[in-house]
C-alpha atoms as a PDB file:
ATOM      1  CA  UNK A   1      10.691  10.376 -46.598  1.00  0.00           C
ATOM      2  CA  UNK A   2       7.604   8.755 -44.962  1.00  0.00           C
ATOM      3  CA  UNK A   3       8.757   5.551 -46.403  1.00  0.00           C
ATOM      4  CA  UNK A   4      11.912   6.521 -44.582  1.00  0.00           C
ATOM      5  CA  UNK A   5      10.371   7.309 -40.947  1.00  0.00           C
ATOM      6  CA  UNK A   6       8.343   4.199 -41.633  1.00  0.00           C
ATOM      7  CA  UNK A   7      11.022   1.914 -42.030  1.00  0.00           C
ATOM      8  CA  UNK A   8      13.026   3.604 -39.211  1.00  0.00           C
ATOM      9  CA  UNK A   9      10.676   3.187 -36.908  1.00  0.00           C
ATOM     10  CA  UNK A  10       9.821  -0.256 -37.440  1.00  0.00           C
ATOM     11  CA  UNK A  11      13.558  -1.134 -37.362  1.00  0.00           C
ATOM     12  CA  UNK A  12      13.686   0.720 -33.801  1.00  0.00           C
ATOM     13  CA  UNK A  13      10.221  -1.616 -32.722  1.00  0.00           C
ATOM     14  CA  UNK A  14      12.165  -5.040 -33.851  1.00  0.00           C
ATOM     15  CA  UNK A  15      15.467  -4.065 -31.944  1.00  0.00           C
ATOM     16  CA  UNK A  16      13.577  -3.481 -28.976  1.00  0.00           C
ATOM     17  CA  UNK A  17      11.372  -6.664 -29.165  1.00  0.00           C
ATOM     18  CA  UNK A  18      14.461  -8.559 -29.916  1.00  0.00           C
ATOM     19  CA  UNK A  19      16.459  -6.915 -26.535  1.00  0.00           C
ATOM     20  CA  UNK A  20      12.871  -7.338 -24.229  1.00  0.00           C
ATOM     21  CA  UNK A  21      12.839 -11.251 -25.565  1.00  0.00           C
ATOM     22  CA  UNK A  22      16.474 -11.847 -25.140  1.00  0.00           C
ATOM     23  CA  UNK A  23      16.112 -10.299 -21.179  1.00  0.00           C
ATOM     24  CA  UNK A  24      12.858 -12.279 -20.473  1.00  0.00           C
ATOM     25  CA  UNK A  25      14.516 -15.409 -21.812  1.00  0.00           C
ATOM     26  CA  UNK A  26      17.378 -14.967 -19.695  1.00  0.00           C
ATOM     27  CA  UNK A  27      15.427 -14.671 -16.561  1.00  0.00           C
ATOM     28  CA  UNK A  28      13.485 -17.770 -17.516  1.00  0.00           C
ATOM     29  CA  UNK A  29      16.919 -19.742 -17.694  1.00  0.00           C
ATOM     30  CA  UNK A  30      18.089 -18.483 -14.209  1.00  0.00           C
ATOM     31  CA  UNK A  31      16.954 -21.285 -11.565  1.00  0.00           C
ATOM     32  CA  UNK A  32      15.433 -19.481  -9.475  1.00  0.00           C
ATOM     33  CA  UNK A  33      12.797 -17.987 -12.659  1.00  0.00           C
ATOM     34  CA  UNK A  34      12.318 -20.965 -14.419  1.00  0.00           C
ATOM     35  CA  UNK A  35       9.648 -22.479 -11.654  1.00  0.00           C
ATOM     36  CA  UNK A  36       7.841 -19.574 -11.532  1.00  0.00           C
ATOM     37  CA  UNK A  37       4.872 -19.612 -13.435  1.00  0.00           C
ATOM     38  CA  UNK A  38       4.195 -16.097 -15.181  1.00  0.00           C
ATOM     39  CA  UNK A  39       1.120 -15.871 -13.310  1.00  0.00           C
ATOM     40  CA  UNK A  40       2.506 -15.379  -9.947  1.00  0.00           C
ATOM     41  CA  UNK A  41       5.395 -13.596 -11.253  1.00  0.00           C
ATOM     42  CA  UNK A  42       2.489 -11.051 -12.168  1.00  0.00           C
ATOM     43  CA  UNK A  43       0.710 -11.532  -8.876  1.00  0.00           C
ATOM     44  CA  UNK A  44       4.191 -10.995  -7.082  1.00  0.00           C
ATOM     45  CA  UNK A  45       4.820  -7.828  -9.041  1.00  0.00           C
ATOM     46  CA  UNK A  46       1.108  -6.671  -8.202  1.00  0.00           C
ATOM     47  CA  UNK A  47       1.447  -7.286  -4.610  1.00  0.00           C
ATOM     48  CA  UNK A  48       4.453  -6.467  -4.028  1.00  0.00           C
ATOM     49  CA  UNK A  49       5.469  -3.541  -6.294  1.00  0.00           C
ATOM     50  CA  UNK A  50       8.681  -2.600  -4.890  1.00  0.00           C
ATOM     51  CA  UNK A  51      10.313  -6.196  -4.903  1.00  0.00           C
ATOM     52  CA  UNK A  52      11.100  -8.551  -7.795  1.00  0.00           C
ATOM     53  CA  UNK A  53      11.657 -12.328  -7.955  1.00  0.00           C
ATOM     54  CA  UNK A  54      14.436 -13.756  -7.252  1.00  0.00           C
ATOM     55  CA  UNK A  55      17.587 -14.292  -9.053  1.00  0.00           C
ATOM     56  CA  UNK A  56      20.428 -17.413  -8.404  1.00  0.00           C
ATOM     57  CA  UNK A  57      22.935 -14.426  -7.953  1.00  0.00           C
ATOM     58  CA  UNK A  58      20.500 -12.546  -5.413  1.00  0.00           C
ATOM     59  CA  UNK A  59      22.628 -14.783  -2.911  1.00  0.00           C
ATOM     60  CA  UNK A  60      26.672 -14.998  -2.443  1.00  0.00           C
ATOM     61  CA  UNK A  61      28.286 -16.912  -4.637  1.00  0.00           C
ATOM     62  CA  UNK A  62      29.708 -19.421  -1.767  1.00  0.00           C
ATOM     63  CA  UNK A  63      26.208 -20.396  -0.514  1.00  0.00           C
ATOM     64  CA  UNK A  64      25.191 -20.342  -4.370  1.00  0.00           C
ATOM     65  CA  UNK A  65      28.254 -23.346  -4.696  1.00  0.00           C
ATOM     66  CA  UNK A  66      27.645 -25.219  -1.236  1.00  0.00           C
ATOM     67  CA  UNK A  67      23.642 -25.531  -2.507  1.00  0.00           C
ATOM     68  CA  UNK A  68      25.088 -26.923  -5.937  1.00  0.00           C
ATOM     69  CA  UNK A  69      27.695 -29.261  -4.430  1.00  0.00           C
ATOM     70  CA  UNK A  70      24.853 -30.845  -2.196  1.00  0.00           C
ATOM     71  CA  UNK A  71      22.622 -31.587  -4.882  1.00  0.00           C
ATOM     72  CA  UNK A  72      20.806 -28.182  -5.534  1.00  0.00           C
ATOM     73  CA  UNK A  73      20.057 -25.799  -8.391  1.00  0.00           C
ATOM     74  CA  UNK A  74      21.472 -22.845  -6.665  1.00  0.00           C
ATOM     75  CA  UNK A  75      18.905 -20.863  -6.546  1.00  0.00           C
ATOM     76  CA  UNK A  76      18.174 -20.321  -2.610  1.00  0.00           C
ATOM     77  CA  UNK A  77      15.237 -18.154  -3.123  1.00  0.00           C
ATOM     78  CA  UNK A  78      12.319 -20.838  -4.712  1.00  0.00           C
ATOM     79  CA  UNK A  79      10.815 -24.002  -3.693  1.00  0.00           C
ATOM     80  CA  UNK A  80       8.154 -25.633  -3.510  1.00  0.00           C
ATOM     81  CA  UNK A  81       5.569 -27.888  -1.471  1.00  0.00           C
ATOM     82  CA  UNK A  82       1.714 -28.605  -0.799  1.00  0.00           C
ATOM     83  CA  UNK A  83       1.504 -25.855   1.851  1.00  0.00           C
ATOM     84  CA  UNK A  84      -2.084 -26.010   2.402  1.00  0.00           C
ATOM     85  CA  UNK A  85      -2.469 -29.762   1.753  1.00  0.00           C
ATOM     86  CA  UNK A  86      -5.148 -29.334  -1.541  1.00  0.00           C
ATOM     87  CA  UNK A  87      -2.969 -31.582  -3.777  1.00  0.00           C
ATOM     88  CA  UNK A  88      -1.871 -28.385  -5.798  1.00  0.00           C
ATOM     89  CA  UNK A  89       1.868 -26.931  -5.991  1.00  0.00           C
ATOM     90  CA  UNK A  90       2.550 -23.696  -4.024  1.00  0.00           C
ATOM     91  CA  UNK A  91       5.538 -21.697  -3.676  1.00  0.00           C
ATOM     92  CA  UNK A  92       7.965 -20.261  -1.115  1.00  0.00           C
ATOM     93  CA  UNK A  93       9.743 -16.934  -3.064  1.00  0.00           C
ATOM     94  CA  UNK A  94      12.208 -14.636  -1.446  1.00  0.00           C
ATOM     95  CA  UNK A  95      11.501 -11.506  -2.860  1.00  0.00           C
ATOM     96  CA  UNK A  96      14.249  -9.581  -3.480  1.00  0.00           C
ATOM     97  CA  UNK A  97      13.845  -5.287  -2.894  1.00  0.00           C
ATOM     98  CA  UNK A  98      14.836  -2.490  -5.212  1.00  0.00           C
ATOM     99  CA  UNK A  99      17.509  -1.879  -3.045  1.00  0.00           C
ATOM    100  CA  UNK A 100      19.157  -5.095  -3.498  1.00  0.00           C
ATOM    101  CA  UNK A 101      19.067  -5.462   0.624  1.00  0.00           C
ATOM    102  CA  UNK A 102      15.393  -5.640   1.735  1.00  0.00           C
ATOM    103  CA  UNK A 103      13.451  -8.888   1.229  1.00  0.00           C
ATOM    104  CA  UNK A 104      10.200 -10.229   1.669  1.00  0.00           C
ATOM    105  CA  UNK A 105       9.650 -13.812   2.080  1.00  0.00           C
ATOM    106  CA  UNK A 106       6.177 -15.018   0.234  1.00  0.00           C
ATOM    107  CA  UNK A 107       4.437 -18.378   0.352  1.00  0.00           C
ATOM    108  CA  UNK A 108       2.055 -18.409  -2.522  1.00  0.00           C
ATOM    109  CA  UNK A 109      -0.840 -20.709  -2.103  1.00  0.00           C
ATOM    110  CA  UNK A 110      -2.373 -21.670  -6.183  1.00  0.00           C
ATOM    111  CA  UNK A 111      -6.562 -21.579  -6.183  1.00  0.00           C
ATOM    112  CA  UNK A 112      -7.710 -22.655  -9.531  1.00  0.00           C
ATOM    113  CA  UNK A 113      -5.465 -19.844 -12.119  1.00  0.00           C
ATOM    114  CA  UNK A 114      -5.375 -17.467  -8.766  1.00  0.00           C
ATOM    115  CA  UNK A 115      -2.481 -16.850  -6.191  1.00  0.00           C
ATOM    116  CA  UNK A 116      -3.037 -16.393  -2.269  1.00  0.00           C
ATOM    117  CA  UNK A 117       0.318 -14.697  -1.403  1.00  0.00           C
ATOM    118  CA  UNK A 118       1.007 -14.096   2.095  1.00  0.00           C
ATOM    119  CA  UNK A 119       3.988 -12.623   3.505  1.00  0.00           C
ATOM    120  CA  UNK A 120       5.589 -14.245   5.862  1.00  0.00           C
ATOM    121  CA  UNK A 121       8.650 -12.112   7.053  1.00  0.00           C
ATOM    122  CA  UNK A 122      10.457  -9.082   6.144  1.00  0.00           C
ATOM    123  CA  UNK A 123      13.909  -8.786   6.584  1.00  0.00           C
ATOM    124  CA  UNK A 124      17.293  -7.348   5.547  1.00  0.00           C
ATOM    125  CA  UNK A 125      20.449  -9.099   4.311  1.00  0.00           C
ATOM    126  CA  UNK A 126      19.266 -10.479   1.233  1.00  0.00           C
ATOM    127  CA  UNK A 127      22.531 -12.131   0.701  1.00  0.00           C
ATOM    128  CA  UNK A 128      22.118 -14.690   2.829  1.00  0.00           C
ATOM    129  CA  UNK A 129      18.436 -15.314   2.637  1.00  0.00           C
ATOM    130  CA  UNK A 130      17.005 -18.876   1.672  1.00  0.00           C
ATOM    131  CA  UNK A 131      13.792 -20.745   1.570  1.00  0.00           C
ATOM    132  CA  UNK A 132      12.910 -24.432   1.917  1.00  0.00           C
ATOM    133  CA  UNK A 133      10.732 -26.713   1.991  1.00  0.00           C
ATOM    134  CA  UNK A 134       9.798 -29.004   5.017  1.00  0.00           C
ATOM    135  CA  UNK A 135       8.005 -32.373   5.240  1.00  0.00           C
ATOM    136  CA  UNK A 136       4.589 -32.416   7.668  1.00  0.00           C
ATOM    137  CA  UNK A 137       5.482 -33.370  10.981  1.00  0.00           C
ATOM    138  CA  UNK A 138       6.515 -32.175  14.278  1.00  0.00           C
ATOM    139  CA  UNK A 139       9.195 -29.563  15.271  1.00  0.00           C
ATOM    140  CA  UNK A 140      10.501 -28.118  18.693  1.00  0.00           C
ATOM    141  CA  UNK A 141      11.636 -24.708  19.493  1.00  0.00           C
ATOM    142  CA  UNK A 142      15.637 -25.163  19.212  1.00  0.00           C
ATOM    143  CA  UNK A 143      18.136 -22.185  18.452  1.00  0.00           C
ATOM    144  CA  UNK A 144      16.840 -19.179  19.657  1.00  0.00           C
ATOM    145  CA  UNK A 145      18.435 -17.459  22.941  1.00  0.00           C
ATOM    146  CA  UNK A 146      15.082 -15.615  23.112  1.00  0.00           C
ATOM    147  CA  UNK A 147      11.923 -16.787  24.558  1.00  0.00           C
ATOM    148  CA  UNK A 148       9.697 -17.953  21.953  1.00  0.00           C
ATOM    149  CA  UNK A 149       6.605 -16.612  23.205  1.00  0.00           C
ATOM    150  CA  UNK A 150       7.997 -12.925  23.647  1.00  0.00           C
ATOM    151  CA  UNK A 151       8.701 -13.031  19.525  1.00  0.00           C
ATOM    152  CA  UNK A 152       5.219 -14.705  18.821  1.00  0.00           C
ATOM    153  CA  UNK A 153       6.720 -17.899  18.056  1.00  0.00           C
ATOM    154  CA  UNK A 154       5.646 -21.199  19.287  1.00  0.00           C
ATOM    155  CA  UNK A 155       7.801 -23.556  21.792  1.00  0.00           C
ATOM    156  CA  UNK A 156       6.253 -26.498  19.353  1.00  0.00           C
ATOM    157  CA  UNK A 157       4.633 -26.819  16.051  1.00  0.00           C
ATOM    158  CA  UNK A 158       3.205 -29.404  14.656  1.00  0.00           C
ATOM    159  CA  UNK A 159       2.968 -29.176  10.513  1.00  0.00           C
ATOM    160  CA  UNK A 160      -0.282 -31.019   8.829  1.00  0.00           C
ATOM    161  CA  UNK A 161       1.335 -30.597   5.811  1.00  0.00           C
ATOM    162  CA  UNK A 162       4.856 -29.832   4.239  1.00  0.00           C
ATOM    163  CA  UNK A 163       5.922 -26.185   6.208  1.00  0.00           C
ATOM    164  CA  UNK A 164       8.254 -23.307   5.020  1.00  0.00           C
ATOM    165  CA  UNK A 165      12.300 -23.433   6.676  1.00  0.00           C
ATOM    166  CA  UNK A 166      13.093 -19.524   6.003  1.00  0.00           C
ATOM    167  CA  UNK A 167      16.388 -17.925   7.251  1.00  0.00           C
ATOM    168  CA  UNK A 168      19.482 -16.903   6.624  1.00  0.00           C
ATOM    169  CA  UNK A 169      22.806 -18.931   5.557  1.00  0.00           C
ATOM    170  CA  UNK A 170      24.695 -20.073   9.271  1.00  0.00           C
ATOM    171  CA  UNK A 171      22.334 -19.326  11.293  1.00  0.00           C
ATOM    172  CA  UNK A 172      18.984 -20.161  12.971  1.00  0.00           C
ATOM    173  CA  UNK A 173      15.092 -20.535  11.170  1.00  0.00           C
ATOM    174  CA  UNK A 174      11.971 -20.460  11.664  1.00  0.00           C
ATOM    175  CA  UNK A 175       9.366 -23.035  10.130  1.00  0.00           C
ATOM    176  CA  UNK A 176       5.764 -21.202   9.449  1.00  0.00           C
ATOM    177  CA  UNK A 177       3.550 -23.948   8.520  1.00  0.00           C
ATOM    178  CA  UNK A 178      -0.066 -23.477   7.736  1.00  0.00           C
ATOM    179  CA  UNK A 179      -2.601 -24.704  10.909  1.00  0.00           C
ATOM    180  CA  UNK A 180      -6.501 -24.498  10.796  1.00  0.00           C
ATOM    181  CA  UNK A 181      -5.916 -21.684   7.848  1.00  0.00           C
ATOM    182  CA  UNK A 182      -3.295 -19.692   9.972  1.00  0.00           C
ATOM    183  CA  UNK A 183       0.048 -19.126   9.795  1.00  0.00           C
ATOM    184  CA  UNK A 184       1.948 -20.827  12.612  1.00  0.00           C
ATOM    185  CA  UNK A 185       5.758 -20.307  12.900  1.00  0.00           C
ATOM    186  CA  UNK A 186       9.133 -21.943  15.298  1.00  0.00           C
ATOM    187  CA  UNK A 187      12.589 -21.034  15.652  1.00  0.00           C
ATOM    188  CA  UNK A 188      14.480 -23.812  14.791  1.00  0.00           C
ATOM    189  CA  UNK A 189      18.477 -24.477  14.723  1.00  0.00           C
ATOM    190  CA  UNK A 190      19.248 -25.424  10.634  1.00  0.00           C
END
Protein backbone atom coordinates (compact mmCIF):
# COMPACT_ATOMS: atom_id res chain seq x y z
CA UNK A 1 0.00 0.00 0.00
CA UNK A 2 2.93 2.36 0.82
CA UNK A 3 4.48 1.23 -2.34
CA UNK A 4 1.14 2.32 -3.70
CA UNK A 5 0.94 6.01 -2.11
CA UNK A 6 4.58 6.15 -3.10
CA UNK A 7 4.18 5.64 -6.58
CA UNK A 8 1.00 7.79 -6.65
CA UNK A 9 2.46 10.50 -5.41
CA UNK A 10 5.42 10.63 -7.43
CA UNK A 11 3.25 10.20 -10.56
CA UNK A 12 1.15 13.37 -9.26
CA UNK A 13 4.94 15.36 -8.72
CA UNK A 14 5.99 14.43 -12.58
CA UNK A 15 2.52 15.58 -14.03
CA UNK A 16 2.85 18.71 -12.35
CA UNK A 17 6.56 19.37 -13.28
CA UNK A 18 5.69 18.39 -16.75
CA UNK A 19 2.41 21.10 -16.84
CA UNK A 20 4.78 24.02 -14.79
CA UNK A 21 7.63 23.30 -17.70
CA UNK A 22 5.27 23.18 -20.56
CA UNK A 23 3.64 26.88 -19.17
CA UNK A 24 7.13 28.41 -18.50
CA UNK A 25 8.24 27.28 -21.94
CA UNK A 26 5.39 28.79 -23.51
CA UNK A 27 5.91 32.14 -22.01
CA UNK A 28 9.55 31.99 -23.05
CA UNK A 29 8.35 31.52 -26.79
CA UNK A 30 5.90 34.53 -26.64
CA UNK A 31 7.94 37.71 -27.99
CA UNK A 32 7.41 39.75 -25.64
CA UNK A 33 9.09 36.87 -22.77
CA UNK A 34 11.76 35.68 -24.68
CA UNK A 35 14.06 39.05 -24.06
CA UNK A 36 13.48 39.06 -20.68
CA UNK A 37 16.10 37.71 -18.74
CA UNK A 38 14.72 35.61 -15.65
CA UNK A 39 16.40 37.93 -13.46
CA UNK A 40 14.31 40.89 -14.01
CA UNK A 41 11.35 38.87 -14.58
CA UNK A 42 12.04 38.10 -10.75
CA UNK A 43 12.90 41.68 -9.94
CA UNK A 44 9.61 42.75 -11.85
CA UNK A 45 7.55 40.27 -9.88
CA UNK A 46 9.32 41.55 -6.56
CA UNK A 47 8.66 45.08 -7.26
CA UNK A 48 5.81 45.02 -8.63
CA UNK A 49 3.69 42.21 -7.11
CA UNK A 50 0.42 42.88 -8.53
CA UNK A 51 1.55 43.12 -12.30
CA UNK A 52 3.15 40.52 -14.58
CA UNK A 53 5.21 40.82 -17.78
CA UNK A 54 3.95 41.24 -20.69
CA UNK A 55 2.40 39.02 -23.17
CA UNK A 56 2.19 39.63 -27.40
CA UNK A 57 -1.67 39.20 -26.82
CA UNK A 58 -1.68 41.82 -23.80
CA UNK A 59 -2.35 44.22 -26.90
CA UNK A 60 -5.27 44.01 -29.73
CA UNK A 61 -4.72 41.88 -32.23
CA UNK A 62 -4.79 44.80 -35.06
CA UNK A 63 -1.89 46.76 -33.48
CA UNK A 64 -0.31 43.17 -32.76
CA UNK A 65 -0.54 42.77 -37.03
CA UNK A 66 0.34 46.52 -38.05
CA UNK A 67 3.75 46.02 -35.63
CA UNK A 68 4.36 42.63 -37.62
CA UNK A 69 3.63 44.00 -41.10
CA UNK A 70 6.22 46.89 -40.42
CA UNK A 71 8.93 44.77 -39.49
CA UNK A 72 8.21 43.94 -35.73
CA UNK A 73 7.87 40.94 -33.44
CA UNK A 74 4.54 41.94 -32.17
CA UNK A 75 5.11 42.21 -28.98
CA UNK A 76 4.40 46.09 -28.10
CA UNK A 77 5.27 45.77 -24.54
CA UNK A 78 9.49 45.12 -24.61
CA UNK A 79 12.39 46.83 -25.99
CA UNK A 80 15.35 47.71 -25.46
CA UNK A 81 18.23 50.47 -25.45
CA UNK A 82 21.36 51.89 -23.44
CA UNK A 83 19.14 54.10 -21.24
CA UNK A 84 21.73 55.27 -18.99
CA UNK A 85 24.58 55.26 -21.55
CA UNK A 86 27.00 52.45 -19.44
CA UNK A 87 27.37 50.23 -22.56
CA UNK A 88 24.96 47.60 -20.89
CA UNK A 89 21.34 46.56 -22.27
CA UNK A 90 18.31 47.88 -20.30
CA UNK A 91 14.76 47.41 -20.78
CA UNK A 92 11.48 49.28 -21.31
CA UNK A 93 8.48 46.59 -19.99
CA UNK A 94 4.83 47.41 -19.90
CA UNK A 95 3.65 45.69 -17.08
CA UNK A 96 0.54 44.33 -17.45
CA UNK A 97 -2.07 44.34 -13.96
CA UNK A 98 -4.07 41.50 -12.52
CA UNK A 99 -6.91 43.07 -13.83
CA UNK A 100 -5.93 42.81 -17.33
CA UNK A 101 -6.56 46.90 -17.56
CA UNK A 102 -4.01 48.64 -15.27
CA UNK A 103 -0.39 48.95 -16.42
CA UNK A 104 2.75 50.14 -15.27
CA UNK A 105 5.37 51.16 -17.60
CA UNK A 106 9.10 50.13 -16.20
CA UNK A 107 12.51 51.04 -17.57
CA UNK A 108 14.92 48.65 -16.01
CA UNK A 109 18.42 49.89 -15.82
CA UNK A 110 21.08 46.32 -15.52
CA UNK A 111 24.08 47.03 -12.68
CA UNK A 112 26.37 44.12 -12.71
CA UNK A 113 23.50 40.80 -12.08
CA UNK A 114 21.15 43.70 -10.37
CA UNK A 115 18.06 45.62 -11.83
CA UNK A 116 17.28 49.47 -11.13
CA UNK A 117 13.54 49.49 -12.08
CA UNK A 118 11.86 52.69 -12.09
CA UNK A 119 8.42 53.34 -12.97
CA UNK A 120 7.76 55.60 -15.25
CA UNK A 121 3.88 55.92 -15.68
CA UNK A 122 0.82 54.28 -14.60
CA UNK A 123 -2.00 54.08 -16.66
CA UNK A 124 -5.16 52.28 -17.82
CA UNK A 125 -6.06 50.79 -21.21
CA UNK A 126 -3.61 48.20 -21.46
CA UNK A 127 -4.81 47.36 -24.85
CA UNK A 128 -3.34 49.88 -26.51
CA UNK A 129 -0.20 50.42 -24.54
CA UNK A 130 3.36 50.25 -26.26
CA UNK A 131 6.93 50.97 -25.54
CA UNK A 132 9.88 52.00 -27.72
CA UNK A 133 12.92 52.78 -27.99
CA UNK A 134 14.40 56.23 -29.10
CA UNK A 135 17.83 57.25 -30.44
CA UNK A 136 19.80 60.20 -28.22
CA UNK A 137 19.02 63.42 -29.54
CA UNK A 138 16.75 66.28 -29.33
CA UNK A 139 12.88 66.40 -29.15
CA UNK A 140 10.23 69.30 -28.94
CA UNK A 141 7.02 69.38 -27.14
CA UNK A 142 4.45 68.49 -30.12
CA UNK A 143 0.88 66.89 -29.54
CA UNK A 144 -0.38 67.84 -26.43
CA UNK A 145 -3.40 70.51 -26.21
CA UNK A 146 -2.18 70.98 -22.61
CA UNK A 147 0.56 73.10 -21.40
CA UNK A 148 3.52 71.12 -20.80
CA UNK A 149 4.63 72.67 -17.75
CA UNK A 150 1.14 72.32 -15.90
CA UNK A 151 1.62 68.20 -16.44
CA UNK A 152 5.41 68.36 -15.39
CA UNK A 153 6.54 67.82 -18.77
CA UNK A 154 9.18 69.69 -20.54
CA UNK A 155 8.56 72.11 -23.74
CA UNK A 156 12.13 70.43 -24.92
CA UNK A 157 14.27 67.54 -24.08
CA UNK A 158 17.29 66.81 -25.07
CA UNK A 159 18.26 62.78 -24.73
CA UNK A 160 22.20 61.96 -23.96
CA UNK A 161 21.43 58.69 -24.70
CA UNK A 162 18.72 56.44 -26.45
CA UNK A 163 15.14 57.64 -24.43
CA UNK A 164 11.85 55.66 -23.81
CA UNK A 165 8.60 56.60 -26.58
CA UNK A 166 5.66 55.23 -24.17
CA UNK A 167 1.94 55.65 -25.16
CA UNK A 168 -0.84 54.36 -26.43
CA UNK A 169 -1.72 53.05 -30.15
CA UNK A 170 -3.20 56.51 -32.27
CA UNK A 171 -2.41 58.77 -30.15
CA UNK A 172 0.19 61.10 -28.57
CA UNK A 173 3.68 60.07 -26.27
CA UNK A 174 5.80 61.08 -24.15
CA UNK A 175 9.71 60.41 -24.35
CA UNK A 176 11.31 60.09 -20.59
CA UNK A 177 14.91 59.97 -21.19
CA UNK A 178 17.42 59.75 -18.44
CA UNK A 179 19.35 63.46 -17.69
CA UNK A 180 22.09 63.99 -14.96
CA UNK A 181 20.51 60.60 -13.23
CA UNK A 182 16.84 61.93 -13.47
CA UNK A 183 14.07 61.10 -15.26
CA UNK A 184 13.14 63.77 -17.80
CA UNK A 185 9.96 63.32 -19.93
CA UNK A 186 8.01 65.32 -23.40
CA UNK A 187 4.82 64.94 -25.00
CA UNK A 188 5.43 64.19 -28.33
CA UNK A 189 2.95 63.53 -31.47
CA UNK A 190 3.92 59.56 -32.68
Amino acid sequence: MVDLVTRLVLCVLVVAFAASARSASADSGDACRAPLRRSLIDALKSAFPKFRAPLVADNFAEDIAANRKSGGTGCLGVDSGDYDGDGTKDFAVVLTGEDGDSAVVVAALQRGKEWVLKALVRESGRKRLYVQTVPPGHYDATGSSEDPKETGGLETLTCPHSGILTGTTESTGVIYCLVSGSWKEVVVAD
